[in-house]
N, C-alpha and C. Protein backbone atom coordinates (compact mmCIF):
# COMPACT_ATOMS: atom_id res chain seq x y z
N UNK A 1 15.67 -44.42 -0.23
CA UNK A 1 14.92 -45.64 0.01
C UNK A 1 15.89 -46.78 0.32
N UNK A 2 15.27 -47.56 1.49
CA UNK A 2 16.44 -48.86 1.40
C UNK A 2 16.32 -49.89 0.83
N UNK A 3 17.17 -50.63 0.77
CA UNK A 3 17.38 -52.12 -0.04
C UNK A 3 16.30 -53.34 0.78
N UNK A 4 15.18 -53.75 0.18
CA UNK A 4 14.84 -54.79 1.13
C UNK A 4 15.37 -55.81 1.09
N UNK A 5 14.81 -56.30 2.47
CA UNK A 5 15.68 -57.43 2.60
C UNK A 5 14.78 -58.98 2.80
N UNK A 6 14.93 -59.60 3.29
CA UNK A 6 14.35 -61.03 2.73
C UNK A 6 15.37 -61.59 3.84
N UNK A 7 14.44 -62.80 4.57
CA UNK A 7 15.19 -64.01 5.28
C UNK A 7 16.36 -65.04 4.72
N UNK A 8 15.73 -64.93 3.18
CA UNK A 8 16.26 -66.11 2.51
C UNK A 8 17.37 -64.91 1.65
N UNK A 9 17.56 -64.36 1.85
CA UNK A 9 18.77 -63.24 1.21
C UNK A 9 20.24 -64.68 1.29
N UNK A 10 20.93 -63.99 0.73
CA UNK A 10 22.41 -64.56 0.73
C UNK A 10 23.45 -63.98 1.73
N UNK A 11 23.24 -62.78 1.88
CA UNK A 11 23.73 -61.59 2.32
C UNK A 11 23.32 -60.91 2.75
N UNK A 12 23.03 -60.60 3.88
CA UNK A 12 22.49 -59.67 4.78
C UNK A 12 23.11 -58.41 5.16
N UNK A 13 22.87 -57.42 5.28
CA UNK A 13 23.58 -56.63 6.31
C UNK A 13 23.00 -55.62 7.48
N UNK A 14 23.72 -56.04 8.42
CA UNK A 14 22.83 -55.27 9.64
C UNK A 14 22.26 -54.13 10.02
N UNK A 15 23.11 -52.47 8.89
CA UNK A 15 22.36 -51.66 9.00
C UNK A 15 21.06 -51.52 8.14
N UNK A 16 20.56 -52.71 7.28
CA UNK A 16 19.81 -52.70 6.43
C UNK A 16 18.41 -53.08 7.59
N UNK A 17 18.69 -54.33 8.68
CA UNK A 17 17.82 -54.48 9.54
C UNK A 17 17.92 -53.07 10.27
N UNK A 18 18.52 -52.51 10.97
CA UNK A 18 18.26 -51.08 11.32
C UNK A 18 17.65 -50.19 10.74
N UNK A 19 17.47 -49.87 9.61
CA UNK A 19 17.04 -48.95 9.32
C UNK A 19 15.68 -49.64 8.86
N UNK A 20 15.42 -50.85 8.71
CA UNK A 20 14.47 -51.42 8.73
C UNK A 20 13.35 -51.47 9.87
N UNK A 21 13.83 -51.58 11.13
CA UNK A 21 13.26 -51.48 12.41
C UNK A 21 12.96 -50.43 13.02
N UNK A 22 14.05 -49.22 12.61
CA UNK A 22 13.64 -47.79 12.85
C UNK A 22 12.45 -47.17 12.39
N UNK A 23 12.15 -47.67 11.14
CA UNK A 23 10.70 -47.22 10.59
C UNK A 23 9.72 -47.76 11.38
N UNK A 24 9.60 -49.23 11.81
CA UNK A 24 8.33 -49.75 11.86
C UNK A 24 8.51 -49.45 13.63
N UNK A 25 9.48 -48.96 14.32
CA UNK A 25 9.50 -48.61 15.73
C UNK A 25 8.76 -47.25 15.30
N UNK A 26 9.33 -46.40 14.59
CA UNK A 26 8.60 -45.09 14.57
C UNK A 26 7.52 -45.38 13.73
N UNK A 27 6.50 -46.08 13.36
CA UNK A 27 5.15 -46.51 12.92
C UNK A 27 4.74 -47.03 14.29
N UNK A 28 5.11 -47.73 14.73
CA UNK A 28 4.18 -48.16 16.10
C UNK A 28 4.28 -47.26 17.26
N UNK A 29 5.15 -46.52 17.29
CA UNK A 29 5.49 -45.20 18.30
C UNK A 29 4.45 -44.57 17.84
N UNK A 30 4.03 -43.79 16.68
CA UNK A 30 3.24 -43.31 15.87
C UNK A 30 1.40 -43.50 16.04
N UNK A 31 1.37 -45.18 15.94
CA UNK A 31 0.45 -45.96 16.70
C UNK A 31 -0.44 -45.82 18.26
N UNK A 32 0.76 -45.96 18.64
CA UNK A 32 0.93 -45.94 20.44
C UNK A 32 0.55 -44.42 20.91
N UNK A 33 0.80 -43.39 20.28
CA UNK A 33 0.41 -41.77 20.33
C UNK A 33 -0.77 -41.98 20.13
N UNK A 34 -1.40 -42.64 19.29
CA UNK A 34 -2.50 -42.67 18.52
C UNK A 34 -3.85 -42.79 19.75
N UNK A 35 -2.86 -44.23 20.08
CA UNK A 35 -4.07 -44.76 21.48
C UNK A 35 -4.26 -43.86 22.83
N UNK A 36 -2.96 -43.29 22.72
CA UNK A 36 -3.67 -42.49 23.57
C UNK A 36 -4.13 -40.93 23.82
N UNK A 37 -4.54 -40.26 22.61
CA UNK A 37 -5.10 -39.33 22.22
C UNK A 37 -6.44 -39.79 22.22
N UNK A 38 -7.23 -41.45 22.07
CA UNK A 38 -8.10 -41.72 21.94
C UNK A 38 -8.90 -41.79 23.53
N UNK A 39 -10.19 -41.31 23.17
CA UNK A 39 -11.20 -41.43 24.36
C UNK A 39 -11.68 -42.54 24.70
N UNK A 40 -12.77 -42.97 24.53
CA UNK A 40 -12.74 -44.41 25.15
C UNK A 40 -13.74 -45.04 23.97
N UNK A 41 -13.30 -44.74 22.78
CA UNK A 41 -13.60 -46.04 21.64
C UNK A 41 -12.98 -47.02 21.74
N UNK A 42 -13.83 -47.66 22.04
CA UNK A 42 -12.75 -49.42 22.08
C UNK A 42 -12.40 -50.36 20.65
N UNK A 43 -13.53 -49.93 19.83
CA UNK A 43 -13.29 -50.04 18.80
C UNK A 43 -12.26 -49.73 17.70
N UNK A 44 -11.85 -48.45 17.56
CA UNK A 44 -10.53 -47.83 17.51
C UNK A 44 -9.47 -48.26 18.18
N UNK A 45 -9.74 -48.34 19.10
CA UNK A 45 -8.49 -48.95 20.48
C UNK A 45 -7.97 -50.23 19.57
N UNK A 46 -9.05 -50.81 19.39
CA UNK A 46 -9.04 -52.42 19.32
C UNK A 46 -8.41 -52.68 17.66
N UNK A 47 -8.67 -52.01 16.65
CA UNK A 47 -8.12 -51.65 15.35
C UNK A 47 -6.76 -51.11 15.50
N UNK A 48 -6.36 -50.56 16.05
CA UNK A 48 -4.92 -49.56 16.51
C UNK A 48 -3.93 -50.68 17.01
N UNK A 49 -4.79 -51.10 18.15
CA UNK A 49 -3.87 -52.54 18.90
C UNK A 49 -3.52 -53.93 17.79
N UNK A 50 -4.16 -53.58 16.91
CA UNK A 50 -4.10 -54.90 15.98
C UNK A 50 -2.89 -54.51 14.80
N UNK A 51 -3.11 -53.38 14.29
CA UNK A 51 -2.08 -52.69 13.75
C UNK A 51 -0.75 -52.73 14.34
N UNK A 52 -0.29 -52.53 15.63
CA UNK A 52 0.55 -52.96 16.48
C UNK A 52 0.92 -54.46 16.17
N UNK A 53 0.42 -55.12 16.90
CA UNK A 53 1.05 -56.40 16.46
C UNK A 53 0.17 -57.12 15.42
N UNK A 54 -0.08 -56.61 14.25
CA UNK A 54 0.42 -56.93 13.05
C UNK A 54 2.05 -56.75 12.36
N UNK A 55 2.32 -55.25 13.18
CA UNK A 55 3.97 -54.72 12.53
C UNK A 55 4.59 -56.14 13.33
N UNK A 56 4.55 -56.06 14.37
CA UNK A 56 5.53 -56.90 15.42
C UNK A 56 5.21 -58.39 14.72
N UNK A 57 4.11 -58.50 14.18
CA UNK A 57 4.47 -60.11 13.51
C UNK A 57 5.46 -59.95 12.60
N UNK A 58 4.81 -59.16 11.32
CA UNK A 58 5.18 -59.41 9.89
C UNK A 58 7.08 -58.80 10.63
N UNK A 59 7.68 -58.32 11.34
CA UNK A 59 8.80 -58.36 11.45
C UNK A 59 9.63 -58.93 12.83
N UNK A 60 8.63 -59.95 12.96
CA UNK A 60 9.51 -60.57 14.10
C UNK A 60 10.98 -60.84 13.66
N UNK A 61 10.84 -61.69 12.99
CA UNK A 61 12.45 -61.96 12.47
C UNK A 61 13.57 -61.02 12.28
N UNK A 62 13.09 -59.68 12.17
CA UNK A 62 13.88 -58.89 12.43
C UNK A 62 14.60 -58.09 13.56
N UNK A 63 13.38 -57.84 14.32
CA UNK A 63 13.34 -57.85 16.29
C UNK A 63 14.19 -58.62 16.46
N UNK A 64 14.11 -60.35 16.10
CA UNK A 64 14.68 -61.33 16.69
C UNK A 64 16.34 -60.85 16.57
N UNK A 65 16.42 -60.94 15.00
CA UNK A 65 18.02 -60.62 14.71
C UNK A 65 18.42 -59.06 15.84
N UNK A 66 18.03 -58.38 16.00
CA UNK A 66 18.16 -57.27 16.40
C UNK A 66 18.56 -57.56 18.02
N UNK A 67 17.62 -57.94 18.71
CA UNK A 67 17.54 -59.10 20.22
C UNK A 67 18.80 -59.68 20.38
N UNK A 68 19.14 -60.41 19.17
CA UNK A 68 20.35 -61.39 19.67
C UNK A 68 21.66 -60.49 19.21
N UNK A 69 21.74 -59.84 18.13
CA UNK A 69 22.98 -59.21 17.73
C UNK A 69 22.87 -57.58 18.28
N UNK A 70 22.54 -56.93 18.97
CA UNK A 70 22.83 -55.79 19.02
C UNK A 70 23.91 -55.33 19.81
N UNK A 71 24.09 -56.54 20.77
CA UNK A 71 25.65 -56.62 21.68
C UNK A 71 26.89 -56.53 20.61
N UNK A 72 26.87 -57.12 20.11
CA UNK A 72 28.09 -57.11 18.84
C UNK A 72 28.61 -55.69 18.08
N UNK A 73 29.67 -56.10 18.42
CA UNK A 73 30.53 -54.31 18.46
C UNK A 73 30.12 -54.02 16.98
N UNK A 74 30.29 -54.98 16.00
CA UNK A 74 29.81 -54.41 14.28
C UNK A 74 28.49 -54.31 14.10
N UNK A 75 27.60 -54.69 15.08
CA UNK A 75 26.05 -54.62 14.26
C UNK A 75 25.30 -53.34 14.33
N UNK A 76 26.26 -52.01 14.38
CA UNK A 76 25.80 -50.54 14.06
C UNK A 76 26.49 -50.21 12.74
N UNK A 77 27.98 -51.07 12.58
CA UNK A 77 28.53 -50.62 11.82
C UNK A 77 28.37 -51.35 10.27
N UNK A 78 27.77 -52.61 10.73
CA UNK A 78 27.63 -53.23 9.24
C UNK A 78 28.14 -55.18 9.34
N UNK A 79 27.51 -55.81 10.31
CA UNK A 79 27.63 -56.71 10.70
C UNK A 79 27.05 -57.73 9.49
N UNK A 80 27.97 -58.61 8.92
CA UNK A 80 27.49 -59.13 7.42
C UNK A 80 27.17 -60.41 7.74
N UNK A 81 25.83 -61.10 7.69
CA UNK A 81 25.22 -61.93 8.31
C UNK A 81 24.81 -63.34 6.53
N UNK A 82 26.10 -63.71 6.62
CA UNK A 82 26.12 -65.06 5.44
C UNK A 82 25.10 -66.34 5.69
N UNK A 83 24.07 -66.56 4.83
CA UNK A 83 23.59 -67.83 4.73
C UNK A 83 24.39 -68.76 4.64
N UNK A 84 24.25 -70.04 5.71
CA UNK A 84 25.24 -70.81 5.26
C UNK A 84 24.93 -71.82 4.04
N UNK A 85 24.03 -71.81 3.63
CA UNK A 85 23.84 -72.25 2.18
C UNK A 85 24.78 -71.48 1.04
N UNK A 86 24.79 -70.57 1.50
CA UNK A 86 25.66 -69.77 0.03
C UNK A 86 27.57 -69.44 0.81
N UNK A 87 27.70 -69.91 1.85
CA UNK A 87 29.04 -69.91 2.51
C UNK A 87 30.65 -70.49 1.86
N UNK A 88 29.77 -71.16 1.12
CA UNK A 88 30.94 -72.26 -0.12
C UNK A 88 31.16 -70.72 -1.16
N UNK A 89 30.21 -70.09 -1.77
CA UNK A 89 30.31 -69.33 -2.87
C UNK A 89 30.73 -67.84 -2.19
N UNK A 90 30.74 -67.78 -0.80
CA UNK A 90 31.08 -66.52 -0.40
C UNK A 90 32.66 -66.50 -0.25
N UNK A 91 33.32 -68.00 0.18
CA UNK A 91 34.61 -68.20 0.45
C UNK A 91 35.66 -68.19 -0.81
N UNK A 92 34.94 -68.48 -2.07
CA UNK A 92 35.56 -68.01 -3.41
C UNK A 92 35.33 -66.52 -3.55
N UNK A 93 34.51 -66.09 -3.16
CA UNK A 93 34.23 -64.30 -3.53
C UNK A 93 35.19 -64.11 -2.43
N UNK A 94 35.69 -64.23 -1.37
CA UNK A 94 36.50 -63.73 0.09
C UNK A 94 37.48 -64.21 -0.83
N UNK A 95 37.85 -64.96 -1.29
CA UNK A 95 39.55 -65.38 -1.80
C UNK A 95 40.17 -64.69 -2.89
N UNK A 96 39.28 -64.15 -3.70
CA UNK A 96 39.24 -63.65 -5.08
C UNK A 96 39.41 -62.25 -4.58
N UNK A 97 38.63 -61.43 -3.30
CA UNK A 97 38.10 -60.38 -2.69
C UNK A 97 40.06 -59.56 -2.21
N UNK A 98 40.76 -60.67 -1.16
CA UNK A 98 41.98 -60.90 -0.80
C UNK A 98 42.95 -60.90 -1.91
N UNK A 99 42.72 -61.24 -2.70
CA UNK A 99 43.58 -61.73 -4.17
C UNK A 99 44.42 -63.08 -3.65
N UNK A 100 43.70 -63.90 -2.80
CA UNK A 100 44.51 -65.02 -2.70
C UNK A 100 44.56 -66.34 -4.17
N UNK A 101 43.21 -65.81 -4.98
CA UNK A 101 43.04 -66.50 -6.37
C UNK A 101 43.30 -65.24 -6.83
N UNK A 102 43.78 -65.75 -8.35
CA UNK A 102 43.52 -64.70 -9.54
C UNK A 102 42.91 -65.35 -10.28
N UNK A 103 41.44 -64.62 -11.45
CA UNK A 103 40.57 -65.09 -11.86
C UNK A 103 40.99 -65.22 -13.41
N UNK A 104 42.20 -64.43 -13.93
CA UNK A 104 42.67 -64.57 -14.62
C UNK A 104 42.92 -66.21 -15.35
N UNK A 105 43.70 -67.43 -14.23
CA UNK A 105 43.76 -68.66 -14.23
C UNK A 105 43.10 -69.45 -13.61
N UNK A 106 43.39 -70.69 -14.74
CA UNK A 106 41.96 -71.35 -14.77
C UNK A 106 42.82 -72.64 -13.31
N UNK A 107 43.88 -72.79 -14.01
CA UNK A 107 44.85 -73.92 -13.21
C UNK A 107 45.66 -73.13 -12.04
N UNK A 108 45.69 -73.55 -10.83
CA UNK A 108 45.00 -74.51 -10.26
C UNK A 108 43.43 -74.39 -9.80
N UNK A 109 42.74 -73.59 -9.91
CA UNK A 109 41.66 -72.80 -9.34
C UNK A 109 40.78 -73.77 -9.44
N UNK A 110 40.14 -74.55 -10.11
CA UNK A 110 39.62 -75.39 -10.97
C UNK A 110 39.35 -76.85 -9.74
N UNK A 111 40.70 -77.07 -8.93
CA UNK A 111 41.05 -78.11 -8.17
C UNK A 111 41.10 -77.92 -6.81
N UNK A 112 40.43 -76.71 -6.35
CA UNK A 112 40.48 -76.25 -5.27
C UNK A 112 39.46 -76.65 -4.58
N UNK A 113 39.54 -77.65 -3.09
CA UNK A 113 38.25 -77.73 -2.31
C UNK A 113 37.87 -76.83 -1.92
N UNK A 114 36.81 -76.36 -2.44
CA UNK A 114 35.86 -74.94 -2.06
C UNK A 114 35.07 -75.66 -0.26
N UNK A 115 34.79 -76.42 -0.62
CA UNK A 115 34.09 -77.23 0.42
C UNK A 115 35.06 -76.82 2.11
N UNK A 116 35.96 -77.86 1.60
CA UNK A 116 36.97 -77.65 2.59
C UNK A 116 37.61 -76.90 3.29
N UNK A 117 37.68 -75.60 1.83
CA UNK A 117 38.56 -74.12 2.01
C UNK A 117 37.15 -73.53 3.21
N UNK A 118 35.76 -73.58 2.76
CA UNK A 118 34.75 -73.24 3.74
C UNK A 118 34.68 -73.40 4.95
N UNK A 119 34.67 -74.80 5.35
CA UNK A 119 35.08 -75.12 7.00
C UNK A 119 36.27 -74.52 7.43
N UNK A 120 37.42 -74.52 6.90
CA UNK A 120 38.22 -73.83 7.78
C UNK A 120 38.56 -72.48 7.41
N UNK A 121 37.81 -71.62 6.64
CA UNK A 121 37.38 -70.60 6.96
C UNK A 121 36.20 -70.28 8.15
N UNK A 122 35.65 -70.85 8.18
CA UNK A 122 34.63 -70.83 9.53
C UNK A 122 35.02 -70.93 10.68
N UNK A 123 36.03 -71.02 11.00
CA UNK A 123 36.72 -70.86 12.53
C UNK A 123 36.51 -69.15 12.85
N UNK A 124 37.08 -68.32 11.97
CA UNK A 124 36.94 -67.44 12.07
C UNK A 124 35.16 -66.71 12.50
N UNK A 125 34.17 -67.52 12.16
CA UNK A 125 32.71 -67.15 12.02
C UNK A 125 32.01 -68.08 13.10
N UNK A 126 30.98 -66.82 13.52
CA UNK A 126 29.84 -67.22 14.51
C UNK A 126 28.92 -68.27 13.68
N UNK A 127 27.80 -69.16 14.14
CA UNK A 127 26.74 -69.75 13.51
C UNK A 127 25.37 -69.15 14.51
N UNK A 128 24.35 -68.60 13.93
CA UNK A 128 23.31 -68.59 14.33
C UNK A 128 21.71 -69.15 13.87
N UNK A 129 21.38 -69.39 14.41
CA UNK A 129 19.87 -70.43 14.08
C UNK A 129 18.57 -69.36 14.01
N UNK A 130 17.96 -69.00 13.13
CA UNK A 130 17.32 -68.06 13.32
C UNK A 130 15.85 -69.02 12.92
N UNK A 131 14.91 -68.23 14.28
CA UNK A 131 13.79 -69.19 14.18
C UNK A 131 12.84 -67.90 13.24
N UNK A 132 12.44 -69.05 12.00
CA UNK A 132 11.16 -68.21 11.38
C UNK A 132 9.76 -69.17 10.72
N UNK A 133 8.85 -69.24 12.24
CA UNK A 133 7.70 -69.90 12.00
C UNK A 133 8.06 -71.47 12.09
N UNK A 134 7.99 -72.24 11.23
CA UNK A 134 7.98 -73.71 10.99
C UNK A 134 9.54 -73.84 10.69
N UNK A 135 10.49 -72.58 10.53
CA UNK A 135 11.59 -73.10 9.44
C UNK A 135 12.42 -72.27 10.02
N UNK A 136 13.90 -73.17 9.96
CA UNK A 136 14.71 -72.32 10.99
C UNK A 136 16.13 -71.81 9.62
N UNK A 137 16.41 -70.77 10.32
CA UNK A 137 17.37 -69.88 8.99
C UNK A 137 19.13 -70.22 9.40
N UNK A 138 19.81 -70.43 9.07
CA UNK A 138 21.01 -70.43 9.65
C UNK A 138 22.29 -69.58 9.07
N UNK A 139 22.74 -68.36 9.86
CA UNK A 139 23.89 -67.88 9.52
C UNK A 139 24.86 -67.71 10.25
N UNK A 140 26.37 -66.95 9.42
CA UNK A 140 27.25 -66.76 9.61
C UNK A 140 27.79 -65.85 9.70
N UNK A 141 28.42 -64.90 10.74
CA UNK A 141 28.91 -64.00 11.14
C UNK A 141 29.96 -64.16 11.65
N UNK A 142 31.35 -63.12 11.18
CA UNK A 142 32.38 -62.80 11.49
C UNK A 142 32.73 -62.66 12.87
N UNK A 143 33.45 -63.77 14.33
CA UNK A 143 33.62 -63.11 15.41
C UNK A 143 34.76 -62.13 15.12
N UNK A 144 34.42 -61.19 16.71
CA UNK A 144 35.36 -59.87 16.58
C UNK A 144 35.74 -60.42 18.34
């Protein structure tokens, strides 16, 4: 079973949207067989077609991510897609991750612009705007 995932996640990762989309492609593939084994109930038709894009709503946002990142040489392999709300707390987990901190000491660690250390860690990282409904999502991805 996979890990779900959520817009508002901290941490994303891209084969989690894959294997996420693979199901509901093979549910509407599934669908789409459906309609046309059918004779000419329109009624059925018309229940079947709704089922369809019901999936395609409730996972647009995932299509979407899928649409814009599938060019990207990591997004088969595990393309890690950071909220930039949580980008300050990912750049202490990346420093700690490196052993550029040891958690051992408290001094100097304590006095460190996390803020600051963030922006210019972000040179290294893409920004993307992800539209969902009324409210737009914004992350961060590693360029390659």
């Amino acid at each position: 079973m996979q890990r779900e995932i959520r817009i508002t996640d901290d941490l994303i990762d891209s084969r989690d949207i894959i294997l996420l989309l693979e199901e509901q492609k093979w549910e509407i593939q599934d669908l789409e067989d459906q309609l046309e084994e059918l004779d000419e109930d329109e009624a059925e038709r018309e229940k079947i077609n709704d089922k369809i894009e019901d999936i395609k709503d409730e996972y647009a946002v995932w299509f979407w991510f899928e649409d814009q990142l599938e060019d990207n040489p990591e997004w088969r392999h595990g393309l890690f897609l950071i909220a930039e709300n949580y980008f300050v707390d990912y750049t202490q987990e990346y420093a700690r991750d490196i052993g550029a901190i040891n958690d051992d000491c408290e001094w100097p660690h304590m006095h460190i612009d996390w803020d600051g250390a963030a922006e210019s860690l972000k040179v290294d990282f893409e920004e993307i705007d992800v539209p969902d409904g009324d409210t737009t999502h914004t992350f961060l991805f590693r360029s390659y």
